[in-house]
N, C-alpha and C. Protein backbone atom coordinates (compact mmCIF):
# COMPACT_ATOMS: atom_id res chain seq x y z
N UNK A 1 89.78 163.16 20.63
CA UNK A 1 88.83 163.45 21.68
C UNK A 1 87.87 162.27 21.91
N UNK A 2 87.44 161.28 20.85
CA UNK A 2 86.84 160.27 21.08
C UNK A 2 87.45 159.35 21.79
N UNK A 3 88.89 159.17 21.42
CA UNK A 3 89.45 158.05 22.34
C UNK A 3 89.43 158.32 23.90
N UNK A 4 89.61 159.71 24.19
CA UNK A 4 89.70 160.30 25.13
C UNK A 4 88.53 160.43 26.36
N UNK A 5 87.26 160.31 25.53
CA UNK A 5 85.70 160.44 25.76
C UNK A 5 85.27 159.03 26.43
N UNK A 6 85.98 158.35 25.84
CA UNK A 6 85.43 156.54 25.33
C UNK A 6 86.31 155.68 26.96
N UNK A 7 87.98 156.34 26.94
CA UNK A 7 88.82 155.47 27.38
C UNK A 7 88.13 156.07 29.00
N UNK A 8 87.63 157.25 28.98
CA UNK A 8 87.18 157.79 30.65
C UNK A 8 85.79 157.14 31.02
N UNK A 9 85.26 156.95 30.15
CA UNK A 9 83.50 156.36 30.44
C UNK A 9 83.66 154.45 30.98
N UNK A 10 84.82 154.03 29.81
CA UNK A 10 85.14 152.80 29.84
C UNK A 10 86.10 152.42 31.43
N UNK A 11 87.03 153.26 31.88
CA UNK A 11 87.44 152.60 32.99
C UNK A 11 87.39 153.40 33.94
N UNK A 12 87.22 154.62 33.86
CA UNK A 12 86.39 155.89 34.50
C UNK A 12 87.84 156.31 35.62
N UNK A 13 88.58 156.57 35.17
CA UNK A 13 90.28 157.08 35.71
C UNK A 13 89.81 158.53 36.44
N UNK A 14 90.61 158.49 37.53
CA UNK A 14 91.26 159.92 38.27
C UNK A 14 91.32 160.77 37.14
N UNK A 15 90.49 162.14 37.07
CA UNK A 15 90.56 163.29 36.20
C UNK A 15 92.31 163.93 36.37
N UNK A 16 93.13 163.65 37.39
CA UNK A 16 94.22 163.83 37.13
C UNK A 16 94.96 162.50 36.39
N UNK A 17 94.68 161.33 36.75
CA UNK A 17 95.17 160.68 35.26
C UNK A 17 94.66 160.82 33.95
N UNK A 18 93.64 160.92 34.27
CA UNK A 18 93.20 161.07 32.62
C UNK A 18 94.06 162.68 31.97
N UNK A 19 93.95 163.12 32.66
CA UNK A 19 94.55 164.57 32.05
C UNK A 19 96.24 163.90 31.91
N UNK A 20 96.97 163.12 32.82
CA UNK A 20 98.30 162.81 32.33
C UNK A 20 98.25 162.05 31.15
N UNK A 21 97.59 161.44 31.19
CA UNK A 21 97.42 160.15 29.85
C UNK A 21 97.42 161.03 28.53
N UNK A 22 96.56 161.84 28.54
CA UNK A 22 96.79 162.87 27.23
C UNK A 22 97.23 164.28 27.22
N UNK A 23 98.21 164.18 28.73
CA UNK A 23 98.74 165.38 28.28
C UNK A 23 98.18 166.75 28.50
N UNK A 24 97.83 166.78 29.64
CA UNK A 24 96.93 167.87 30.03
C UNK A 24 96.95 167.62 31.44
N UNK A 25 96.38 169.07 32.32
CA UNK A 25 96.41 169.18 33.54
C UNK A 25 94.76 168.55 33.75
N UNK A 26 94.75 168.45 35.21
CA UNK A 26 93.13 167.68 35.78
C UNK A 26 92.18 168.90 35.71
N UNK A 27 92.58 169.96 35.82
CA UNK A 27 91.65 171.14 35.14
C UNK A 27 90.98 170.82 33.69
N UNK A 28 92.04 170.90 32.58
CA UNK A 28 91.27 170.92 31.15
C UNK A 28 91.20 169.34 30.85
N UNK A 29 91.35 168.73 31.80
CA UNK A 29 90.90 166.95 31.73
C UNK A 29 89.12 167.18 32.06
N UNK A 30 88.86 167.89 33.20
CA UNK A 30 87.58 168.08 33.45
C UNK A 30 86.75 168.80 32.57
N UNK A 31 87.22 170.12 31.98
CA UNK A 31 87.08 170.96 31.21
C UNK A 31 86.29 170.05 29.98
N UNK A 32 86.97 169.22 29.35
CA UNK A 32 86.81 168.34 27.95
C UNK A 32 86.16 167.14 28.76
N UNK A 33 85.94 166.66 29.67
CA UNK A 33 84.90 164.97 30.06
C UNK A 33 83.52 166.71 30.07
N UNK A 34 83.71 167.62 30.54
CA UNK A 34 82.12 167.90 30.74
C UNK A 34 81.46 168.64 29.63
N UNK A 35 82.88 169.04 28.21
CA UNK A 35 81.97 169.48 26.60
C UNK A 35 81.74 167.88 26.37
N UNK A 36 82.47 167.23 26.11
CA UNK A 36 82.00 165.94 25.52
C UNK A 36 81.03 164.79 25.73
N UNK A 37 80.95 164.91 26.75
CA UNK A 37 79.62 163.93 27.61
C UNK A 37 78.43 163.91 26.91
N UNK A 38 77.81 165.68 26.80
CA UNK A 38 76.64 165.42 26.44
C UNK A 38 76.78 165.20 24.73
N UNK A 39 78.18 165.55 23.99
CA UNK A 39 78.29 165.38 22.70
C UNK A 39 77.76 163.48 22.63
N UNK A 40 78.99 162.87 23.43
CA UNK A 40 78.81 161.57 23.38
C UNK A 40 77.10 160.48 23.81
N UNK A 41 76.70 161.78 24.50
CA UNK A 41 75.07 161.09 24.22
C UNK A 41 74.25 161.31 23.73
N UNK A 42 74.28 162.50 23.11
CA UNK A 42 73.62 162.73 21.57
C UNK A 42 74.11 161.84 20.60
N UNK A 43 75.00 161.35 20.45
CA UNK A 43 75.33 160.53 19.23
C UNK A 43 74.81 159.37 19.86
N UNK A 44 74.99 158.86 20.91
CA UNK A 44 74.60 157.17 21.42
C UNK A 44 73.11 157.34 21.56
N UNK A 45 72.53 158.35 21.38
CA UNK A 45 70.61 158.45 21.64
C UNK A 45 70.57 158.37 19.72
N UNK A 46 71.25 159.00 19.34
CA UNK A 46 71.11 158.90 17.91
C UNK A 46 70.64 157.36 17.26
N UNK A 47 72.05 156.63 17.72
CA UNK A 47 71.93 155.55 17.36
C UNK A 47 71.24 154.45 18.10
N UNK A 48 70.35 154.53 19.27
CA UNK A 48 69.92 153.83 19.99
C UNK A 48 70.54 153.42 20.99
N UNK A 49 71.75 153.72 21.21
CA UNK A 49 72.66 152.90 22.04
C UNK A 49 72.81 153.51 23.74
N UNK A 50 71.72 154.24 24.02
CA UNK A 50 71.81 154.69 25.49
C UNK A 50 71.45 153.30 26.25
N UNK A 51 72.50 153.10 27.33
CA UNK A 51 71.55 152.21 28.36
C UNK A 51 70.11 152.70 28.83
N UNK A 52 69.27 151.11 29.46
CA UNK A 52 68.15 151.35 29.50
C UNK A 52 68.39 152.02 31.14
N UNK A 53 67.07 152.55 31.11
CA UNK A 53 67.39 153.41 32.87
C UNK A 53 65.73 152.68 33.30
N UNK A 54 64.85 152.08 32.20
CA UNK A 54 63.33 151.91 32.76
C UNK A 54 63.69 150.57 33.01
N UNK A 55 62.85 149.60 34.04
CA UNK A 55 62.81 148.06 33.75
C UNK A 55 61.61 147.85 33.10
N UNK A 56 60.67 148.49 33.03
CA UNK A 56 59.29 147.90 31.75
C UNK A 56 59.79 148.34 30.50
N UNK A 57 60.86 149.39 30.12
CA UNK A 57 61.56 149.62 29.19
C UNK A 57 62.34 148.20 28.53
N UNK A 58 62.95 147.47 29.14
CA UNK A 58 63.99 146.31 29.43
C UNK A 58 62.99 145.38 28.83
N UNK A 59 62.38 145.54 30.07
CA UNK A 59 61.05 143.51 29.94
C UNK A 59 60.89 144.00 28.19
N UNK A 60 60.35 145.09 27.73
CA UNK A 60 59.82 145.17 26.35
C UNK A 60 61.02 144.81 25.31
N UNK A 61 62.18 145.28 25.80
CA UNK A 61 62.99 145.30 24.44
C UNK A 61 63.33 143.34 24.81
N UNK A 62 63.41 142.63 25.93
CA UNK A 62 63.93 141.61 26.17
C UNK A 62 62.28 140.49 25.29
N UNK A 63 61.29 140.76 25.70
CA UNK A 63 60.60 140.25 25.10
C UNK A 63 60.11 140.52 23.48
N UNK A 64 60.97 141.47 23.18
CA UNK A 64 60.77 141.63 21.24
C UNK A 64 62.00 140.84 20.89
N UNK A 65 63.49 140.44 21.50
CA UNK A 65 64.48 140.04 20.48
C UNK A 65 64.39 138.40 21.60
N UNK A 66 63.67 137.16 21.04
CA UNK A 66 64.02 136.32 21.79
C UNK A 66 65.28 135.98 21.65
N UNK A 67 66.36 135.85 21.09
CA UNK A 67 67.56 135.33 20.45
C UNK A 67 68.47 136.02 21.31
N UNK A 68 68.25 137.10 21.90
CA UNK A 68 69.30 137.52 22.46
C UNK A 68 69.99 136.81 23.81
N UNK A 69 71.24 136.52 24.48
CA UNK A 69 72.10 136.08 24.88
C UNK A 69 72.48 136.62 26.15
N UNK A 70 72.58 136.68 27.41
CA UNK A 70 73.40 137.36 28.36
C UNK A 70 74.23 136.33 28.98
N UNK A 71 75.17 136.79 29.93
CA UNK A 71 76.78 136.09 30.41
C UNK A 71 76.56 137.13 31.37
N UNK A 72 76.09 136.56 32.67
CA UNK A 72 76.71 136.75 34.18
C UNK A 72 77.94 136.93 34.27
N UNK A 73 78.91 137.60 34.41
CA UNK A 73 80.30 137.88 34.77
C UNK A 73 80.13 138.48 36.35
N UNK A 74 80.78 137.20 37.50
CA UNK A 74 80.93 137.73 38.64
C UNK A 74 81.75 136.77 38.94
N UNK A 75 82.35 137.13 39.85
CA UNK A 75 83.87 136.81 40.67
C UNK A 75 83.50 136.81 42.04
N UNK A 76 84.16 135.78 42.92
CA UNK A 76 83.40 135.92 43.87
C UNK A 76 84.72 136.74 44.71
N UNK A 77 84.72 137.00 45.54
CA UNK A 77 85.18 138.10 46.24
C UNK A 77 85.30 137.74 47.92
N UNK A 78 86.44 137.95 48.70
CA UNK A 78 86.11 137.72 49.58
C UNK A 78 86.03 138.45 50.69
N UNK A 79 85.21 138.25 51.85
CA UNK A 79 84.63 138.97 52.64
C UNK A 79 85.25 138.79 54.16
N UNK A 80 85.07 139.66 54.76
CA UNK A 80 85.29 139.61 56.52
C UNK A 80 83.93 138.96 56.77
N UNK A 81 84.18 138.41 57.54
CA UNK A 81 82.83 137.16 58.27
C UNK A 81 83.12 137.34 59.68
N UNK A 82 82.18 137.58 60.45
CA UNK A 82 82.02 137.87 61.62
C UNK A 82 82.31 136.93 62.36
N UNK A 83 82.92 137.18 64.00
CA UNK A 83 83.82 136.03 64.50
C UNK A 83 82.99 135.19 64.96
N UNK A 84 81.33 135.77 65.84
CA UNK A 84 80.60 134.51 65.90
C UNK A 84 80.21 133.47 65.27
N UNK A 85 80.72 132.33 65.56
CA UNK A 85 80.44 131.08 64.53
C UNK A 85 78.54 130.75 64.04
N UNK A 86 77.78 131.26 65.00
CA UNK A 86 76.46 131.10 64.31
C UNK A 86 76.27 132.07 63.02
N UNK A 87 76.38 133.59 63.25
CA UNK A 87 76.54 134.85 62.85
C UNK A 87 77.52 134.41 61.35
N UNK A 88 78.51 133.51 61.42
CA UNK A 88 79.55 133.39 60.32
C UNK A 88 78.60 132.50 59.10
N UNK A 89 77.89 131.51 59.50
CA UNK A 89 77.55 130.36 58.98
C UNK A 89 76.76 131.33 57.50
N UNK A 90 76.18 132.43 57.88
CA UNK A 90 75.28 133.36 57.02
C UNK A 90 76.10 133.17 56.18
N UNK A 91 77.37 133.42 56.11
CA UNK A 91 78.38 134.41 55.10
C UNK A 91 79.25 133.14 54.41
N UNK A 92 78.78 132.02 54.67
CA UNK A 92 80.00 130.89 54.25
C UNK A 92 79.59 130.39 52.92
N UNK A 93 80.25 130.25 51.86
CA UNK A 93 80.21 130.04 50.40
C UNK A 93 80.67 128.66 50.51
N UNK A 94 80.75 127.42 51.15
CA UNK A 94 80.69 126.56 51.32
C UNK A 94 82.47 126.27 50.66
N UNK A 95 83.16 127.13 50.18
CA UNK A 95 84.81 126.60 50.07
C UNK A 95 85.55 126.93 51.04
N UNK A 96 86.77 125.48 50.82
CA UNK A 96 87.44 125.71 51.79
C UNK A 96 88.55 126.45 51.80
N UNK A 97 89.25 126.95 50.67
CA UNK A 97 90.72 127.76 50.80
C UNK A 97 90.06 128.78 49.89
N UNK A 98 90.56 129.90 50.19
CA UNK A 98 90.33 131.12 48.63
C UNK A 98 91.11 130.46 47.15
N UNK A 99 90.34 130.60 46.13
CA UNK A 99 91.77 130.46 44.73
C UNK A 99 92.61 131.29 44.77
N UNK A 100 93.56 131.10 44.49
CA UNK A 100 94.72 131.81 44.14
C UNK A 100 94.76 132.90 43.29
């Protein structure tokens, strides 16, 4: 049930896949994400490990651990850009072909 708890929060699947993945209909797939949820945040409040939901919550914990580390992970993505060429110039990321 933990893997089960963990693998739906982590990539957050169609309640009818998740119920195929282990074998169950999207009924008792839903049934078990809505006993376990609040199991799984009682244990992560236990251990401290809820995300923060405050930002003066954040600034405090970011200004007690200086050592700590973050990594931007973003991809850039591409967009429809509007056909007027003034209107386009907004939206231009300055490359010329998409990567592959």
């Amino acid at each position: 049930m933990l893997l089960f708890i963990l693998l739906y929060f982590k990539i957050y699947p169609l309640q009818e896949v998740q119920g195929t993945l282990f074998g169950m209909s999207q009924g008792q797939a839903n049934d078990w994400i809505q006993r376990l949820t609040p199991i799984l945040q009682v244990a992560l409040k236990e251990k401290a490990l809820l995300p923060e939901r405050e930002l003066a919550t954040l600034e405090q914990v970011l200004a007690e651990y200086d050592l700590l580390e973050f990594t931007i992970d973003g991809t850039e993505r591409r967009r429809q850009r509007p056909k007027d060429n003034i209107a386009q110039k907004e939206y231009y990321s300055g490359k010329k072909k998409p990567i592959p």
